[in-house]
Protein backbone atom coordinates (compact mmCIF):
# COMPACT_ATOMS: atom_id res chain seq x y z
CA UNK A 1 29.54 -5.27 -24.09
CA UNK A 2 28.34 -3.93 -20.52
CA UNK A 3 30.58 -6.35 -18.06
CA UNK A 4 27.74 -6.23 -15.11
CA UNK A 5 28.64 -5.27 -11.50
CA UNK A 6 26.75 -7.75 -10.30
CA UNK A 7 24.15 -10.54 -11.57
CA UNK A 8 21.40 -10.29 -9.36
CA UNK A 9 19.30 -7.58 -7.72
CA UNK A 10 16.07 -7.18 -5.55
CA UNK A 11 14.06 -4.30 -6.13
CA UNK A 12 11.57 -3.27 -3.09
CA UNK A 13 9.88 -0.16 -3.71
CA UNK A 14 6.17 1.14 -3.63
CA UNK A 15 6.73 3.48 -5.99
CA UNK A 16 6.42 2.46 -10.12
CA UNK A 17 8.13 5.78 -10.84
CA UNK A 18 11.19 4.46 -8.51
CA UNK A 19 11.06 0.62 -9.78
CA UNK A 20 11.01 1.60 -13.35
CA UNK A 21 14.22 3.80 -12.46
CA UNK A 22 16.23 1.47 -10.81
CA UNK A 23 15.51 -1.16 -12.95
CA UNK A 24 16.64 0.69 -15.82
CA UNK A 25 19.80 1.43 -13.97
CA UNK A 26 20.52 -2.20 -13.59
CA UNK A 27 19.67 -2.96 -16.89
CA UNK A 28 22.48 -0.32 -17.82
CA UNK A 29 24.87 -1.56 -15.55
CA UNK A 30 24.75 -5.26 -17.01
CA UNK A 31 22.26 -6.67 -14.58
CA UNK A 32 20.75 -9.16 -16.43
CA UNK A 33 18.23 -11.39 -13.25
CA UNK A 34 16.14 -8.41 -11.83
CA UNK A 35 13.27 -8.88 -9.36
CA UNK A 36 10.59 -6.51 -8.64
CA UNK A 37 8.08 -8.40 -5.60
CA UNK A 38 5.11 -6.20 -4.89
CA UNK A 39 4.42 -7.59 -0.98
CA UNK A 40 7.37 -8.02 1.75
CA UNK A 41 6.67 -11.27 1.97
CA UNK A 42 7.24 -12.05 -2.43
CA UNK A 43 10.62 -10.08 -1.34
CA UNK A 44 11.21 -12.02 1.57
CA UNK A 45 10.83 -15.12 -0.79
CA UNK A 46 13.17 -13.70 -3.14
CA UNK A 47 15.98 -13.04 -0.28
CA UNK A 48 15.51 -16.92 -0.14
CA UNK A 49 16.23 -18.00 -3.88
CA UNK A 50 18.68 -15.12 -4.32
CA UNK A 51 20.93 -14.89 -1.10
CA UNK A 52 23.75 -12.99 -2.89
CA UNK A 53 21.75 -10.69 -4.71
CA UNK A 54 22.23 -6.80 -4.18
CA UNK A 55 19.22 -5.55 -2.49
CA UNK A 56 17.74 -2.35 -3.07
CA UNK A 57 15.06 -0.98 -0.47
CA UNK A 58 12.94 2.01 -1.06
CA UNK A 59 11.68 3.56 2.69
CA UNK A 60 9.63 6.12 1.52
CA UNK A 61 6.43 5.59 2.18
CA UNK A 62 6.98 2.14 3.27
CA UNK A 63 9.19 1.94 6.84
CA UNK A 64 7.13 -0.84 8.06
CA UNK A 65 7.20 -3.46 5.20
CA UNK A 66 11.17 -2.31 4.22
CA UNK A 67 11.56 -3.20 7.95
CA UNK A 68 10.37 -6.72 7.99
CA UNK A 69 12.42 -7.46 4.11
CA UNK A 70 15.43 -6.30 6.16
CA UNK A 71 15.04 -7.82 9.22
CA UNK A 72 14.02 -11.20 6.89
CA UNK A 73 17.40 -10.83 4.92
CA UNK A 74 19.41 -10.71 7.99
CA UNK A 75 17.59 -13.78 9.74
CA UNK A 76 19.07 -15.49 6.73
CA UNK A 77 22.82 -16.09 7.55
CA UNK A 78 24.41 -15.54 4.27
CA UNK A 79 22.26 -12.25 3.62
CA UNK A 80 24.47 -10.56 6.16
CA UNK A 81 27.23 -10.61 3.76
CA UNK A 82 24.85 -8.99 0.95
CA UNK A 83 25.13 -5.50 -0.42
CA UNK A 84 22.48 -3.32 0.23
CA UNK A 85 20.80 0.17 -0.85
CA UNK A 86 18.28 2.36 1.09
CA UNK A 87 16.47 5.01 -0.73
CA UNK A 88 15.23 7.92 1.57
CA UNK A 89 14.16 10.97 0.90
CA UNK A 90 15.88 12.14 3.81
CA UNK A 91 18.20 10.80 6.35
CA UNK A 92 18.48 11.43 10.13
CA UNK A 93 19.84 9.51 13.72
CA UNK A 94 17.12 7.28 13.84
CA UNK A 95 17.54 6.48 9.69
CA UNK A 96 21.08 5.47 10.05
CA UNK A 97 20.63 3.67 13.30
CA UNK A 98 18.22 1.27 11.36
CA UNK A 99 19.82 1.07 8.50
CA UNK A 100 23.11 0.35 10.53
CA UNK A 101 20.78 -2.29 11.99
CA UNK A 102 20.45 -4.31 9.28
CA UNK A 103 23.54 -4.25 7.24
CA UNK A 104 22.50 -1.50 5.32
CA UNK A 105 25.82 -1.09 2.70
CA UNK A 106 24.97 2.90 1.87
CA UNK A 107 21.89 4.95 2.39
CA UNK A 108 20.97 6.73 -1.06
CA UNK A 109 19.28 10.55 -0.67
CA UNK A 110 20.61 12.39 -3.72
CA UNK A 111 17.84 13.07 -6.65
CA UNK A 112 16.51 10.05 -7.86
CA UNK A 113 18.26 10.67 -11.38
CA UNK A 114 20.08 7.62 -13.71
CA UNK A 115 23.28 9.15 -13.05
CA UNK A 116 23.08 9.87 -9.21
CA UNK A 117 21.39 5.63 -8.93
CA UNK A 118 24.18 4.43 -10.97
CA UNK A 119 27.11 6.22 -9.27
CA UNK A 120 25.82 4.68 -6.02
CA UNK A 121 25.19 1.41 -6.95
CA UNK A 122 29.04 1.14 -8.41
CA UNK A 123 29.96 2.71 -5.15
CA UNK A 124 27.82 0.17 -3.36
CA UNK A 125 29.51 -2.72 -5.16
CA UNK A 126 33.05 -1.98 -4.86
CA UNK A 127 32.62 -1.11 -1.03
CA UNK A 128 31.21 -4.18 -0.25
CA UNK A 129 34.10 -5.78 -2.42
CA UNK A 130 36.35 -4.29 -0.02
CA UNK A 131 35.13 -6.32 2.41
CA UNK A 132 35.86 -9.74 0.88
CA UNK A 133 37.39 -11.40 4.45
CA UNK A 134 34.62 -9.90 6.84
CA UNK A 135 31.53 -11.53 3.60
CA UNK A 136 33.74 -14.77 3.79
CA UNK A 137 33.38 -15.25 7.10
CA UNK A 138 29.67 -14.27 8.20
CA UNK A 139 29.15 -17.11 4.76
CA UNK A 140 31.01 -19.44 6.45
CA UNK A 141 29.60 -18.85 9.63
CA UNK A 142 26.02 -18.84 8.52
CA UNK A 143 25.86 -22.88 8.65
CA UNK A 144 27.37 -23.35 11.49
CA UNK A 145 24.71 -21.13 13.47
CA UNK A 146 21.99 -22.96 11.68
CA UNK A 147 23.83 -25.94 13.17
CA UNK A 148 24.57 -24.28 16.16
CA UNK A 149 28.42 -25.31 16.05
CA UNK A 150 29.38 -22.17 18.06
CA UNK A 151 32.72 -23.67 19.49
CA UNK A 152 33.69 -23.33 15.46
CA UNK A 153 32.11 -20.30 14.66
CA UNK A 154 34.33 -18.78 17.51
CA UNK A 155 37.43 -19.50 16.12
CA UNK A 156 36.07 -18.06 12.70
CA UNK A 157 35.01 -14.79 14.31
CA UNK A 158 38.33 -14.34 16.94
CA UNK A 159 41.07 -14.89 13.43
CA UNK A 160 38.54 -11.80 11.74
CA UNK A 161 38.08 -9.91 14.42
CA UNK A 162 41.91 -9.69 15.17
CA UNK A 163 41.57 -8.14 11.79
CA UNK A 164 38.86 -5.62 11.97
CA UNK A 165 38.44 -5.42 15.78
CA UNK A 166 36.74 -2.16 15.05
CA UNK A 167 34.34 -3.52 12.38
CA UNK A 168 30.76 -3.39 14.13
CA UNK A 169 29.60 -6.36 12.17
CA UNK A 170 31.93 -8.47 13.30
CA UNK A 171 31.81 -7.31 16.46
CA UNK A 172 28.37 -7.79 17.17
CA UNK A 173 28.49 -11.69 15.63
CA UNK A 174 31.12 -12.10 18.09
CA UNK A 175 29.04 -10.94 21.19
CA UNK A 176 26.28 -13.33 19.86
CA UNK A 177 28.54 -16.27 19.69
CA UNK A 178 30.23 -15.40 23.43
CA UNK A 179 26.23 -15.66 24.41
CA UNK A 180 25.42 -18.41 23.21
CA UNK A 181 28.40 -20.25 24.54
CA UNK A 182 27.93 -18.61 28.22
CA UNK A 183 30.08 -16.50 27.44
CA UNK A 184 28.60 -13.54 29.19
CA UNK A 185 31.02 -11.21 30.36
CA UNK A 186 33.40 -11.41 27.13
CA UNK A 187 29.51 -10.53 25.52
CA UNK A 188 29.32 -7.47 27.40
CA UNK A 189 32.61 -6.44 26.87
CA UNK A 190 32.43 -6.45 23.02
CA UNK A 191 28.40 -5.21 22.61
CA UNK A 192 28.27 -2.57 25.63
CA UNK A 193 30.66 -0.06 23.59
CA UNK A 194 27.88 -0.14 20.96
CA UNK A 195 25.74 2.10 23.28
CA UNK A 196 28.32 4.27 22.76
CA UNK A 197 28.17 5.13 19.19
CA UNK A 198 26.10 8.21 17.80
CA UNK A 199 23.76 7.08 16.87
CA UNK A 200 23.82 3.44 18.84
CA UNK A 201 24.69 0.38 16.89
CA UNK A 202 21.15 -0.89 17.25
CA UNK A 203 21.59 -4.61 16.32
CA UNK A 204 24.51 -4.80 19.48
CA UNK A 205 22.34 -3.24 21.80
CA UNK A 206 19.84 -5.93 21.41
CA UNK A 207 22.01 -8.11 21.73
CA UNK A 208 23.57 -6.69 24.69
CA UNK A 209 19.82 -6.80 26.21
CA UNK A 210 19.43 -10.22 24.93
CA UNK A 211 22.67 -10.97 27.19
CA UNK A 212 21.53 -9.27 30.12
CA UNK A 213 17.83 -11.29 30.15
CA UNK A 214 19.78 -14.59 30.23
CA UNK A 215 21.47 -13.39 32.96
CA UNK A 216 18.58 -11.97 34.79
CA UNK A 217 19.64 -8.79 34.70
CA UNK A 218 16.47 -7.33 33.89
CA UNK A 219 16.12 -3.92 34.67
CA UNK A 220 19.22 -3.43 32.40
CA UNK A 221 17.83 -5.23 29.81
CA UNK A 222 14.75 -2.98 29.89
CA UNK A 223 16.97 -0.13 29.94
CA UNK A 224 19.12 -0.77 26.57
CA UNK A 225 16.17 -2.40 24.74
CA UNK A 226 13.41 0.78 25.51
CA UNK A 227 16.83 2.99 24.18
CA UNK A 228 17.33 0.71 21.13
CA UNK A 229 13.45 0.68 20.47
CA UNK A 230 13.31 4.60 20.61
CA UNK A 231 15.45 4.51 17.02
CA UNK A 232 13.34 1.81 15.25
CA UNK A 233 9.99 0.76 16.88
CA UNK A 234 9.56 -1.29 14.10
CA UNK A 235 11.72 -4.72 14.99
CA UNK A 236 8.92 -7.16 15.98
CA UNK A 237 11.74 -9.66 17.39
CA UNK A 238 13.52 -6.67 19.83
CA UNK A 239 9.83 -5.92 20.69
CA UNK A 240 9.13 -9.64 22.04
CA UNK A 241 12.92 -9.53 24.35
CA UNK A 242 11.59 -6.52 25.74
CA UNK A 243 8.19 -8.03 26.51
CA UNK A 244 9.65 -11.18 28.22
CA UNK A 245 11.85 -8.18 30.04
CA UNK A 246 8.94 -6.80 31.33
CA UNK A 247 7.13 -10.07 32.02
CA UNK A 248 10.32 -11.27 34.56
CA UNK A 249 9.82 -7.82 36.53
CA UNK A 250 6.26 -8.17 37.16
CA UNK A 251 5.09 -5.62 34.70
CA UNK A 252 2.39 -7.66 32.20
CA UNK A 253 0.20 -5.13 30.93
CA UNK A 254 3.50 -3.15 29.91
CA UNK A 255 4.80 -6.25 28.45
CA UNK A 256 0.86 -7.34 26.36
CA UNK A 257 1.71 -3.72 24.34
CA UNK A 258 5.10 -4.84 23.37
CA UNK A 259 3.81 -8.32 22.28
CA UNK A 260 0.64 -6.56 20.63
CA UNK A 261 3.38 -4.13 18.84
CA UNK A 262 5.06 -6.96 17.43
CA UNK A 263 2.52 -8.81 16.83
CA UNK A 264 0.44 -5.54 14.54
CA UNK A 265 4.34 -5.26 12.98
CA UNK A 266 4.50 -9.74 12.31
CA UNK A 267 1.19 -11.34 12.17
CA UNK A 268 2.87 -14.23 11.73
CA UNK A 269 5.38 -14.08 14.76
CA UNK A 270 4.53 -16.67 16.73
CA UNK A 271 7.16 -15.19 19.40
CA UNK A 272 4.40 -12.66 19.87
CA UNK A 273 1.53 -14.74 20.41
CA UNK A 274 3.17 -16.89 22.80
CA UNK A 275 4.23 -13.71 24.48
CA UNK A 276 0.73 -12.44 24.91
CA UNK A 277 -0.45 -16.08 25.90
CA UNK A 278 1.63 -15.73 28.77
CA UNK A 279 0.19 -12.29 29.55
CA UNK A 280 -3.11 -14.34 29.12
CA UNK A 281 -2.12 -16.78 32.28
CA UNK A 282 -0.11 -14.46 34.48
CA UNK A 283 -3.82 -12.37 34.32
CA UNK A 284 -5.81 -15.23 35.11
CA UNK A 285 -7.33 -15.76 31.75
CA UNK A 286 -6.15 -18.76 31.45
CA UNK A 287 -9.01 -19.85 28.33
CA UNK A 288 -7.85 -17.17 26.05
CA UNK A 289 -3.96 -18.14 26.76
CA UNK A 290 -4.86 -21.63 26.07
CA UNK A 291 -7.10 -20.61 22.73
CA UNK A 292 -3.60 -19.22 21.73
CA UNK A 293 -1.07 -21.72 22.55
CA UNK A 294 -3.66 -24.60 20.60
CA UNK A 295 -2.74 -22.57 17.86
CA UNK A 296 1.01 -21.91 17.99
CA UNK A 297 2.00 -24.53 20.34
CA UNK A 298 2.88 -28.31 20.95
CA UNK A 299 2.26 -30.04 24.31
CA UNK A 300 5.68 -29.62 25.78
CA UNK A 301 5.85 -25.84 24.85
CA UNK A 302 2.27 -25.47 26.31
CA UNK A 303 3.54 -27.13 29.62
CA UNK A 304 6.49 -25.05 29.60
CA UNK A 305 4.51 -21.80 29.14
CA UNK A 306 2.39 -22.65 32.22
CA UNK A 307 4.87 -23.78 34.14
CA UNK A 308 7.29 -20.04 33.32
CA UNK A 309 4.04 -18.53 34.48
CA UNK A 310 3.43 -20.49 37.73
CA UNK A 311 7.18 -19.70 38.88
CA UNK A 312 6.50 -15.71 37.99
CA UNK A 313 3.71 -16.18 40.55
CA UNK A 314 5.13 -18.25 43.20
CA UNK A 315 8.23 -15.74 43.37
CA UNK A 316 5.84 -12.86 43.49
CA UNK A 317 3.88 -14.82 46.53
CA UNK A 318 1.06 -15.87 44.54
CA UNK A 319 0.96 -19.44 45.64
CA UNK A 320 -2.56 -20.25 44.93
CA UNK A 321 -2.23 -18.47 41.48
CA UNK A 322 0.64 -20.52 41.01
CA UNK A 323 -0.43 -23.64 41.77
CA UNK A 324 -3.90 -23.44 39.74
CA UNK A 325 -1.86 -23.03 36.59
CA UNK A 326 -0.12 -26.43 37.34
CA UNK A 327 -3.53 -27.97 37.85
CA UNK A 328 -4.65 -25.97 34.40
CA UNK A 329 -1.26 -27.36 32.53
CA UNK A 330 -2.15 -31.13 33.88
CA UNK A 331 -5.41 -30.84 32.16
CA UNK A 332 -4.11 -29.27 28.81
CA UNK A 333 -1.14 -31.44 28.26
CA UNK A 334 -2.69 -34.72 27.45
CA UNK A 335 -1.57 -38.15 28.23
CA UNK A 336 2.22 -37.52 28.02
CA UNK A 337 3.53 -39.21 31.23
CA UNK A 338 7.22 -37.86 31.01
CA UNK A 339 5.35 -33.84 30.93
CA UNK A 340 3.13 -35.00 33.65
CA UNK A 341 5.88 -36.29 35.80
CA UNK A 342 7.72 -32.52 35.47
CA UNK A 343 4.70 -30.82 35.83
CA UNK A 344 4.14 -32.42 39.40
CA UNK A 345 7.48 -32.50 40.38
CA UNK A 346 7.52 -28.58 39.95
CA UNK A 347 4.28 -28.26 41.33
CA UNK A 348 5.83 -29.95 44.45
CA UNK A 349 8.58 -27.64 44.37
CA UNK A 350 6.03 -24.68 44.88
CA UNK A 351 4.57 -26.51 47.94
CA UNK A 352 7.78 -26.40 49.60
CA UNK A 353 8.44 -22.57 48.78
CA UNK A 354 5.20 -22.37 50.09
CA UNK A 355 6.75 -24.23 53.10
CA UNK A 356 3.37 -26.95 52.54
CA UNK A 357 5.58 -30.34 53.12
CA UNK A 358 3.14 -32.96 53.02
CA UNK A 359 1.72 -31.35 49.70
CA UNK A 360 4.55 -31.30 48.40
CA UNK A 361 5.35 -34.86 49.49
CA UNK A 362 2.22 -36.29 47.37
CA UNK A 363 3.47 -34.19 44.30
CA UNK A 364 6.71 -35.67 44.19
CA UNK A 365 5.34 -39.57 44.60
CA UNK A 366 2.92 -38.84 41.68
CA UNK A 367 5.92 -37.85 39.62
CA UNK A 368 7.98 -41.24 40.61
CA UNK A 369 4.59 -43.04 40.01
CA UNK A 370 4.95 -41.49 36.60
CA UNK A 371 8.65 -41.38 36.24
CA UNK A 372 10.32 -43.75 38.50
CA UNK A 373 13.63 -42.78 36.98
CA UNK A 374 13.14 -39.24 37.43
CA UNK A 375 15.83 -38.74 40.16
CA UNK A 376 15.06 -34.77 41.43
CA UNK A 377 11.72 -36.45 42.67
CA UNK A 378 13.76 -38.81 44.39
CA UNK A 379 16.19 -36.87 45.99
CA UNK A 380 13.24 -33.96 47.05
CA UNK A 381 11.62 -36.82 48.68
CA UNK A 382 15.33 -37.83 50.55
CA UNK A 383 15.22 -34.44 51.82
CA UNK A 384 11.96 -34.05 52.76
CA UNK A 385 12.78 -37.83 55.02
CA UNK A 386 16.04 -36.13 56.40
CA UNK A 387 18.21 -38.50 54.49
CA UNK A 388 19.66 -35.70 52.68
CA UNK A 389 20.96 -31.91 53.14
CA UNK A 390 17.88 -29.64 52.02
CA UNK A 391 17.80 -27.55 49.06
CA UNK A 392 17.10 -24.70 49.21
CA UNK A 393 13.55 -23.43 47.01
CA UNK A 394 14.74 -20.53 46.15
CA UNK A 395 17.58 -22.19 44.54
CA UNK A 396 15.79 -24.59 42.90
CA UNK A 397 13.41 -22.09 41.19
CA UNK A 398 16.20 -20.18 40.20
CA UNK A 399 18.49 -22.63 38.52
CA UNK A 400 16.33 -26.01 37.86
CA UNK A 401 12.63 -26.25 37.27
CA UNK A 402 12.07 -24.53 33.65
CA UNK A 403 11.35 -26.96 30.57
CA UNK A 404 13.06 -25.99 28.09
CA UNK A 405 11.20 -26.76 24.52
CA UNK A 406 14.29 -28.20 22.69
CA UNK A 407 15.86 -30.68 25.29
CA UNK A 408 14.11 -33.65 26.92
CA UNK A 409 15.30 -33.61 30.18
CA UNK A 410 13.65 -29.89 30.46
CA UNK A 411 14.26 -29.11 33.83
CA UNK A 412 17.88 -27.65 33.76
CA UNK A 413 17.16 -24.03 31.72
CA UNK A 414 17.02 -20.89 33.19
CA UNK A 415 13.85 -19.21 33.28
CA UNK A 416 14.22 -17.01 30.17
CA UNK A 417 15.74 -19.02 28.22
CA UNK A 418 12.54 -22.13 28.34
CA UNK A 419 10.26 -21.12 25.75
CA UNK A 420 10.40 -19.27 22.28
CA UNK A 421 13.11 -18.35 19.67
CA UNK A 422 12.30 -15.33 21.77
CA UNK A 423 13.95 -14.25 24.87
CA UNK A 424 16.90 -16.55 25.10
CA UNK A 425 16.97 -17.72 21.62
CA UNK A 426 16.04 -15.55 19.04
CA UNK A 427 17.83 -15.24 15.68
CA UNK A 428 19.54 -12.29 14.92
């Protein structure tokens, strides 16, 4: 009896000729649960009720929808520890960068014969078994991102990475964790070698520009991201970092095609449409951007979003600009006192960049009026009375008057961190 390799396997391919093949392979290996989805998103579901499976991709003919099953099975945390095939008819730079990517296991361009499939797949198999540690630990991390426990998922990554400090993988979840814990210049150290490698390891680049953005290093970010896009235009999420990139150095209608990419690539990213809902506001349109965010978004993240934008302007010296799209947000976030009380506390921030005191003065009473425990109003107003040392605006902008959609005392996030799973906070 046929001892089988492995239990379970996904089977993505546009081709019959190529399904029927590999299936029969499987069968012959012992395979006994075999799927065969016909859309990305029946494979996508599939990733989800089989998250060990091995995975078998056919690109030919079909870069865009193998692109979104991949980039689907490595959202998942415990598909990064699953073995998986690429079929190509051919393979170059850009080919292995992508597949590299995503966690690709082996990238299959022989003849498409039984024999050739079926020596790959065994090789497949007992090269990911070779990896038992590095699979045990991205599984045991997996729930502790979802949780985002990252104090624990450090020590997880530092005892395997001590192990197999030159394993990519590993390296690149341990950048990811040092960002999300602050963590910055450790991040950088471990991801900016990626650049490096011929061709770049595409999944630390973006995270590298993921790092930079949160820093506010922006032009860099640009720079690594555009590189990192040049290999595979087709990852909607990388597409929305470098949009919010683009938005932070004043350069929208570059920034609308990168949301519109990702958005032709997703329809269903909502990352993307709150991308080009921004572009909507920051271009004065503010109807369509609010046509969008009734769509995608809740009150707070609609406040936030209008708020991002009004800062972009005020820095940029478009006070009026700026200020409209506070009076815009008042309207459009309903009766919700504590949003109110933020919204004109910020919008009395950009009266004093805009060095307007006594306009300022009346925004920060109405936030008191509705928030009398909101304490920056307070202590604006203090300052404004000479009771206390002045803060500088520029400071404030910079470090506290963002909401942030996940906290409720928004104020304290950076600026591209506020909004989406996007710029600050997308999964990878």
């Amino acid at each position: 009896m046929q001892v089988a390799l492995i239990a379970e396997a996904i089977v993505f391919s546009k081709r019959s000729d190529a399904t029927k093949l590999v299936i029969d392979v499987l069968k012959m290996k012992g395979t006994s649960n075999i799927m065969s989805p016909e859309s990305a998103n029946d494979c996508i579901e599939q990733l989800r009720r089989s998250p060990k499976g091995l995975l078998i991709v056919d690109w030919h003919e079909n870069q865009q929808e193998a692109v979104k099953v991949l980039a689907a099975n490595l959202k998942r945390g415990e598909g990064r520890s699953r073995p998986i095939l690429l079929i190509a008819s051919a393979v170059d730079q850009r080919l292995i960068a992508t597949a590299a990517e995503y966690g690709v296991s082996q990238i299959f361009t022989d003849a498409l014969t039984n024999q050739n499939l079926a020596a790959r797949i065994t090789g497949v198999i007992f090269a990911e078994a070779g990896t038992d540690d590095v699979k045990a630990a991205l599984q045991e991390i997996a729930p502790l991102r979802a949780s985002k426990d990252w104090t624990k998922a450090q020590k997880i990554i530092n005892r395997v990475l001590a192990k197999h400090p030159q394993n990519l993988k590993i390296k690149s979840e341990a950048g990811l964790i040092a960002i999300e814990l602050g963590a910055f210049a450790r991040a950088e150290e471990l991801l900016t070698a990626m650049t490096r490698e011929k061709p770049p390891f595409l999944r630390g680049v973006t995270l590298l520009g993921r790092c930079y953005l949160k820093q506010g290093k922006t032009k860099e970010a640009i720079e690594v991201l555009s590189t990192a896009n040049l290999f595979n235009p087709h990852n909607s999420e990388r597409l929305v970092t470098l949009g919010q990139a683009l938005v932070q150095s004043d350069r929208t209608s570059e920034a609308r095609v990168h949301f519109e990419d990702a958005f032709n690539l997703d329809g269903d990213s909502r990352d993307a449409k709150l991308g080009l809902a921004q572009c909507d506001l920051l271009e004065g349109d503010v109807n369509e951007g609010l046509t969008i965010l009734k769509d995608v978004a809740d009150t707070q993240e609609t406040a936030a979003i209008f708020n991002m934008c009004a800062v972009l302007n005020a820095r940029k010296g478009k006070h009026g600009a700026g200020l409209n799209l506070y009076d815009e947000a008042l309207k459009a976030c309903g009766e919700s006192t504590a949003i109110k009380a933020r919204l004109h506390f910020n919008k009395g921030l950009a009266y004093r960049r805009w060095q307007k005191p006594a306009e300022a003065r009346t925004e920060f009473e109405k936030a008191l009026q509705l928030d009398p425990g909101l304490a920056k109003a307070s202590s604006q107003l203090a300052s404004l009375d000479g009771k206390k040392k002045d803060t500088s605006p520029q400071s404030i902008y910079d470090h506290s008057d963002v909401f942030s959609s996940s906290d409720t005392d928004f104020m304290e996030d950076s600026l591209e961190e506020s909004l989406f799973s996007g710029p600050g906070k997308f999964s990878v």
